[in-house]
C-alpha atoms as a PDB file:
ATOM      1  CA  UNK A   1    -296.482 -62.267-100.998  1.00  0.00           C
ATOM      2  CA  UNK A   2    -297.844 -63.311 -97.404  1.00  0.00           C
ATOM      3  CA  UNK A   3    -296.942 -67.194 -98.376  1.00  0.00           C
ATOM      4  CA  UNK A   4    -293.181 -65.623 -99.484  1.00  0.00           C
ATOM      5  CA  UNK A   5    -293.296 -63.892 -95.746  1.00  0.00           C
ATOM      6  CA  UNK A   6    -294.669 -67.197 -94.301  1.00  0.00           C
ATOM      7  CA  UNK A   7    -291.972 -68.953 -95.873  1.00  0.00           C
ATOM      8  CA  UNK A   8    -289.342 -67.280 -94.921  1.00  0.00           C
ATOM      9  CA  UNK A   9    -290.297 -66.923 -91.203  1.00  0.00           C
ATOM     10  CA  UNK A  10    -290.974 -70.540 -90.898  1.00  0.00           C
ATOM     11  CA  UNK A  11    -286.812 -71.026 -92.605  1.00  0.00           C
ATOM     12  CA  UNK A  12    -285.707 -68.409 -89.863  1.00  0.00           C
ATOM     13  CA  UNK A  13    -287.470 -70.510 -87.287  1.00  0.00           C
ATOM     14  CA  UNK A  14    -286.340 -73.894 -88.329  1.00  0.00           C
ATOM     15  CA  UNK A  15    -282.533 -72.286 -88.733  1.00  0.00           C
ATOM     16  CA  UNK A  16    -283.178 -70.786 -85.192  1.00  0.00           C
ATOM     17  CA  UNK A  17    -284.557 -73.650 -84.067  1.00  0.00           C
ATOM     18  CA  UNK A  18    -281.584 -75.663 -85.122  1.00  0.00           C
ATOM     19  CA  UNK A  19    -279.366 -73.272 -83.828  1.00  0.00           C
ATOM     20  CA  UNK A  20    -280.828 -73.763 -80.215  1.00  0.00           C
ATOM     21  CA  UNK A  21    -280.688 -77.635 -80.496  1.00  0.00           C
ATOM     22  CA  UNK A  22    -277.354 -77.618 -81.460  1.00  0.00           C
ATOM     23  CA  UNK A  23    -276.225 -75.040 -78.732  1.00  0.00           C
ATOM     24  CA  UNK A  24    -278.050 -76.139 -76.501  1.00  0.00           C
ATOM     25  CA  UNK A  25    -276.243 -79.542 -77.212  1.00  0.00           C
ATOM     26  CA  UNK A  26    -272.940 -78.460 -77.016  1.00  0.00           C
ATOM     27  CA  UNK A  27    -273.920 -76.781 -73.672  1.00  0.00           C
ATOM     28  CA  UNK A  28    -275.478 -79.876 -72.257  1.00  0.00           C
ATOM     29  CA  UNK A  29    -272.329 -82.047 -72.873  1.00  0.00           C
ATOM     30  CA  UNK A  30    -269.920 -78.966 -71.543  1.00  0.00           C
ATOM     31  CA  UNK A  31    -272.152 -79.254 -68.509  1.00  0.00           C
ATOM     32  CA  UNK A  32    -271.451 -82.834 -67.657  1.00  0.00           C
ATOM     33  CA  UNK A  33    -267.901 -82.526 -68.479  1.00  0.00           C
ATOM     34  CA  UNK A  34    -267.782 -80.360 -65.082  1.00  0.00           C
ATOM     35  CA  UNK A  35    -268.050 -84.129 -63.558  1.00  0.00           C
ATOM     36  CA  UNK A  36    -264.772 -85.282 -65.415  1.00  0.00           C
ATOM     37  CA  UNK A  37    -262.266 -83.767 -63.534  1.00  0.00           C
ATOM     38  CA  UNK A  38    -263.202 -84.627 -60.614  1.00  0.00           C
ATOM     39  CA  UNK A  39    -264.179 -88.112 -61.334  1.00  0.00           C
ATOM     40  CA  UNK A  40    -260.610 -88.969 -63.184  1.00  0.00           C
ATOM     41  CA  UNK A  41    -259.161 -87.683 -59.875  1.00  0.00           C
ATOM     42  CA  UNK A  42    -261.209 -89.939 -57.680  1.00  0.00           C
ATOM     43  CA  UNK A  43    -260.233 -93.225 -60.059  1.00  0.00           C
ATOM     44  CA  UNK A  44    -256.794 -92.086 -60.938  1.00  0.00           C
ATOM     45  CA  UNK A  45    -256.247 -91.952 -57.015  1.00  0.00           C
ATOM     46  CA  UNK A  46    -257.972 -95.295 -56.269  1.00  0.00           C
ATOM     47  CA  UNK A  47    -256.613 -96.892 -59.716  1.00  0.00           C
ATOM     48  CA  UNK A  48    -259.210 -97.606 -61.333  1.00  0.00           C
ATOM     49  CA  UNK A  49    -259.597 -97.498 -64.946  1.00  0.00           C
ATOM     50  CA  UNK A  50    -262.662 -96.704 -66.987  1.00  0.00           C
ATOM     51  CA  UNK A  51    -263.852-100.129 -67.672  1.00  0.00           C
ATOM     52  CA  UNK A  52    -263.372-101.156 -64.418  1.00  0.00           C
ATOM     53  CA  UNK A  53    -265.015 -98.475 -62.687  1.00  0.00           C
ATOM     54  CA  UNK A  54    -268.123 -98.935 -64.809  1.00  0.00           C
ATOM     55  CA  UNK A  55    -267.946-102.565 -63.919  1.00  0.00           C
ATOM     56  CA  UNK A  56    -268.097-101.901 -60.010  1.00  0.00           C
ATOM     57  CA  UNK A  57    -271.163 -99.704 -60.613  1.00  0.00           C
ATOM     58  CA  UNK A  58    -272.791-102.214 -62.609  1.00  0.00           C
ATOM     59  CA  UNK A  59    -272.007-104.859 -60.067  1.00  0.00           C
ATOM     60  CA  UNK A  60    -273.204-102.579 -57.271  1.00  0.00           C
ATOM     61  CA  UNK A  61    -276.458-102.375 -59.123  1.00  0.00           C
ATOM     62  CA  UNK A  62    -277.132-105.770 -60.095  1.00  0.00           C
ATOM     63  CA  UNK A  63    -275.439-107.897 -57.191  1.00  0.00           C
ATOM     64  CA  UNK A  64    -274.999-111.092 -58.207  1.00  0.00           C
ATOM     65  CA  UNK A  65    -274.499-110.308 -62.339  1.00  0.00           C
ATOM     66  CA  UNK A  66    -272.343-113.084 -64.108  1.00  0.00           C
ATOM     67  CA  UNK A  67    -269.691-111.844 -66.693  1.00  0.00           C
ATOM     68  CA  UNK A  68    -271.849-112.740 -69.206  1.00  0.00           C
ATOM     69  CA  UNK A  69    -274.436-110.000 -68.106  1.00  0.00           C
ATOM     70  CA  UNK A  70    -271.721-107.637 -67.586  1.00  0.00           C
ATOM     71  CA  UNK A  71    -270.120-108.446 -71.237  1.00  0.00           C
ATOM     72  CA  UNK A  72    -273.968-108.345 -72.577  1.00  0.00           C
ATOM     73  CA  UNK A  73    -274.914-104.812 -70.640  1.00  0.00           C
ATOM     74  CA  UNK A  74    -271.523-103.398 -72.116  1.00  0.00           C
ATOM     75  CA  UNK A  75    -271.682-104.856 -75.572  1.00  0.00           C
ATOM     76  CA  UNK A  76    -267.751-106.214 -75.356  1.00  0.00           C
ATOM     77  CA  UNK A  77    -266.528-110.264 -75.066  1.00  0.00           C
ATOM     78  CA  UNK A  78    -267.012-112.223 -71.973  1.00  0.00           C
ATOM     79  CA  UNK A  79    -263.065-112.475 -72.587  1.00  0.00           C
ATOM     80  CA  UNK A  80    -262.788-108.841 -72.433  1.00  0.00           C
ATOM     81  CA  UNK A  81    -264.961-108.415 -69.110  1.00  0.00           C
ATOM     82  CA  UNK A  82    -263.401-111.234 -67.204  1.00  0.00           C
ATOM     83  CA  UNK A  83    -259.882-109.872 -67.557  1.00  0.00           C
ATOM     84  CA  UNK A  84    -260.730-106.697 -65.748  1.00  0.00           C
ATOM     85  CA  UNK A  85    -263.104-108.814 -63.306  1.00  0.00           C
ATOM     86  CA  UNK A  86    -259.892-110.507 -62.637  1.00  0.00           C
ATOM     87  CA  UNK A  87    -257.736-107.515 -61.645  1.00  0.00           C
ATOM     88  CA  UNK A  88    -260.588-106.156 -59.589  1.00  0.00           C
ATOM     89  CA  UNK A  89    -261.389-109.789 -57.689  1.00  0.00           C
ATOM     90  CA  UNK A  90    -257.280-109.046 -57.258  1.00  0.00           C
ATOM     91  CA  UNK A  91    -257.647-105.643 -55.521  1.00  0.00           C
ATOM     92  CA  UNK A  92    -260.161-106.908 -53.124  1.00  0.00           C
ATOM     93  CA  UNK A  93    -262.926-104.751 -54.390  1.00  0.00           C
ATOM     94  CA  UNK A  94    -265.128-107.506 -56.336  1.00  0.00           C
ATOM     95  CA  UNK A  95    -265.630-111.237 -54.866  1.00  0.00           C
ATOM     96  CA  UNK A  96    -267.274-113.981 -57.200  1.00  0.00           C
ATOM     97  CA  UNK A  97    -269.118-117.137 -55.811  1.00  0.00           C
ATOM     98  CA  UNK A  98    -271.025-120.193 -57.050  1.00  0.00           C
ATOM     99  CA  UNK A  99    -274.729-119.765 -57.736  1.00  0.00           C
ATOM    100  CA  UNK A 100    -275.992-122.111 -55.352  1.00  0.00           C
ATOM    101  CA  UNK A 101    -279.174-123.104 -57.789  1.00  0.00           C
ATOM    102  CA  UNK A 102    -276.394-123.210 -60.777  1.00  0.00           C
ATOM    103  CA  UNK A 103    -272.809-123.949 -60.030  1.00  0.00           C
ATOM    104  CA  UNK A 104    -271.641-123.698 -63.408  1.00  0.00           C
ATOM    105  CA  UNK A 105    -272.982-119.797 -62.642  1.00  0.00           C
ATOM    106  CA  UNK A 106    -270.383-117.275 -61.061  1.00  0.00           C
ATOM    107  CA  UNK A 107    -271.902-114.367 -59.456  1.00  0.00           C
ATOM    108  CA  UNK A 108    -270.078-111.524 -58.507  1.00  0.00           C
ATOM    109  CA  UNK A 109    -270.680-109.479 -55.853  1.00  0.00           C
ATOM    110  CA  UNK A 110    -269.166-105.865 -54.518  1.00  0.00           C
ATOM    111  CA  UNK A 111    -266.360-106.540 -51.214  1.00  0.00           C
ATOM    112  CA  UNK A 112    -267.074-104.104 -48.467  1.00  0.00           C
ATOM    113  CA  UNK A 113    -263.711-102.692 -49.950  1.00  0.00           C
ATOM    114  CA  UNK A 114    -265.437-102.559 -53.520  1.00  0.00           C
ATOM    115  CA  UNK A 115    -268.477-100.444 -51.499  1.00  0.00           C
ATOM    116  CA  UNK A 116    -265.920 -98.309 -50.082  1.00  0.00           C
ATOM    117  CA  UNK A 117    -264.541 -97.251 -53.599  1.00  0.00           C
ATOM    118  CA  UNK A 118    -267.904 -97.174 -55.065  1.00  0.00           C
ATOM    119  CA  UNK A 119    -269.128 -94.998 -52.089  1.00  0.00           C
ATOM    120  CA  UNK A 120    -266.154 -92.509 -52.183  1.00  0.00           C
ATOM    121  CA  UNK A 121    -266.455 -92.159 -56.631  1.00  0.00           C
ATOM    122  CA  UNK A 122    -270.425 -91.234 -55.519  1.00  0.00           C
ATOM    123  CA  UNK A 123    -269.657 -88.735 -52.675  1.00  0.00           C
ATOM    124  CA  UNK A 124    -266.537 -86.801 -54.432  1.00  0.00           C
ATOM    125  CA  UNK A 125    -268.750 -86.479 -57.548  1.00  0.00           C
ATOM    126  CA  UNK A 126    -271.700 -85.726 -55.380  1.00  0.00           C
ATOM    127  CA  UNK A 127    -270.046 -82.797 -53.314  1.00  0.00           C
ATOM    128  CA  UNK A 128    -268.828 -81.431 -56.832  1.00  0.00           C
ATOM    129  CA  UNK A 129    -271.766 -81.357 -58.632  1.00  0.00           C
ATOM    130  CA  UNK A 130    -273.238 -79.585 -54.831  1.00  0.00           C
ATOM    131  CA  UNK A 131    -270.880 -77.125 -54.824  1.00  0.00           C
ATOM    132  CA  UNK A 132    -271.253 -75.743 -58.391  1.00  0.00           C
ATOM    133  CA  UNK A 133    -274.911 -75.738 -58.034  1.00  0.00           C
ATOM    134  CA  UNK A 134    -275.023 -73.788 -54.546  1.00  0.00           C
ATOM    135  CA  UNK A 135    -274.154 -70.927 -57.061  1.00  0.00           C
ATOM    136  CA  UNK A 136    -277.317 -70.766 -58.686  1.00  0.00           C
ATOM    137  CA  UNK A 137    -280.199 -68.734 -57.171  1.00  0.00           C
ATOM    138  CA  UNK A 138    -283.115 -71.165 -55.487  1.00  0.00           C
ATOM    139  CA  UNK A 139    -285.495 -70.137 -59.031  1.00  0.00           C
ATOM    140  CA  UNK A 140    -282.301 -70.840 -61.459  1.00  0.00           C
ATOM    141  CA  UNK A 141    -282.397 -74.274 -59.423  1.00  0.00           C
ATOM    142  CA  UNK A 142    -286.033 -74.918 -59.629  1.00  0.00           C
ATOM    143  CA  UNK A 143    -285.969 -74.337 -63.421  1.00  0.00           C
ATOM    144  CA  UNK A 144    -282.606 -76.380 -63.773  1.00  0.00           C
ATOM    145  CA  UNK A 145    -284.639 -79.548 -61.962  1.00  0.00           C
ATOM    146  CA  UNK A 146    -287.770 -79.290 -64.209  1.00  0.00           C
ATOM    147  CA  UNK A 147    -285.855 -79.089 -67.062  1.00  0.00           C
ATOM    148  CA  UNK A 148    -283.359 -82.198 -65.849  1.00  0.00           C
ATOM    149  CA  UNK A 149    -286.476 -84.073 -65.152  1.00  0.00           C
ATOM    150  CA  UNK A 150    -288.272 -83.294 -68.505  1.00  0.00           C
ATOM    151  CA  UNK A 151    -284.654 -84.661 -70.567  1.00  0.00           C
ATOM    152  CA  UNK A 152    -284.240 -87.759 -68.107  1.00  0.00           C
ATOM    153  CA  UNK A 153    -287.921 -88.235 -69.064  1.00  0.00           C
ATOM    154  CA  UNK A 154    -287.405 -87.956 -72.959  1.00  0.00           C
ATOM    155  CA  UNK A 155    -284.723 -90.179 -72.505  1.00  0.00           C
ATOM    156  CA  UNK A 156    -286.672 -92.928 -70.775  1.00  0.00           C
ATOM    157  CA  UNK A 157    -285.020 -92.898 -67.941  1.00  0.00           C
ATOM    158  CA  UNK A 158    -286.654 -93.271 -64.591  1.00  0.00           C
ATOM    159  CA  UNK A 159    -284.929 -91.327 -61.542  1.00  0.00           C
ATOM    160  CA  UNK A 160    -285.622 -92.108 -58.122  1.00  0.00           C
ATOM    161  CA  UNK A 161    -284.751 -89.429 -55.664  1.00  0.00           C
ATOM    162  CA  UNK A 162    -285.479 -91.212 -52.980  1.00  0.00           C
ATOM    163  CA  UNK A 163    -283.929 -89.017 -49.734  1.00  0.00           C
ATOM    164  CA  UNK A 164    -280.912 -90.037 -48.021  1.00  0.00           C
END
């Protein structure tokens, strides 16, 4: 009988674990959808599209990236990558130029314009993300960063919060 009760409190575990993944999931991507509104008002404003958008930040962190890095990083045709370059070198916000070691090499680089928009998608989301967390009580915000840290950690990623 004790392996029956064993049993069955190990299923109610694993079905309450599950339960809290999967909530927990759902709350995590509700979370960062807070960031959406805000952000599609930023680009629809500046008129930037999706693709473009992630190709400024890209650029921004990897100055000098060719197309073919950018169509490699985002898993889409040079083709497909070089048409939005294109529209962006139009706008003023991206500039390319030869790679003085490899002319055949175009590098692309932010404008101060391109900074600008870049800067401004940063600090809207930024203030957002500020002003919904000024809600929480200075322990609610403590445990919120440990846990944020722990996840980017799972995830591999490396954060660098460097002060501004």
């Amino acid at each position: 009988m004790a392996l029956v009760i064993a049993f069955c409190y190990n299923c109610s575990m694993e079905k309450t674990s599950d339960t809290l993944l999967r909530d927990t999931t759902t709350l995590y991507i509700r979370a960062a959808g807070i960031l959406d509104p805000i952000r599609l008002q930023v680009w629809e404003s500046m008129g930037i599209t999706f693709p473009q958008l992630r190709i400024l930040f890209r650029v921004r962190s990897r100055p000098g990236i060719d197309v073919r890095g950018l169509a490699s990083a985002f898993n889409i045709s040079p083709s497909a990558v070089s048409q939005q370059v294109d529209k962006l070198v139009g706008r003023g916000l991206i500039r390319r130029s030869e790679d003085l070691e490899d002319r055949r090499h175009v590098c692309l680089e932010l404008t101060d314009l391109g900074q600008q928009a870049v800067g401004e998608i940063s600090r809207s989301t930024r203030s957002h993300i500020e002003a919904v967390l000024s809600r929480l009580s200075e322990e609610e915000l403590a445990d919120l960063h440990r846990l944020l840290s722990r996840v980017a950690s799972a995830a591999g990623v490396e954060v660098d919060l460097g002060r501004r």
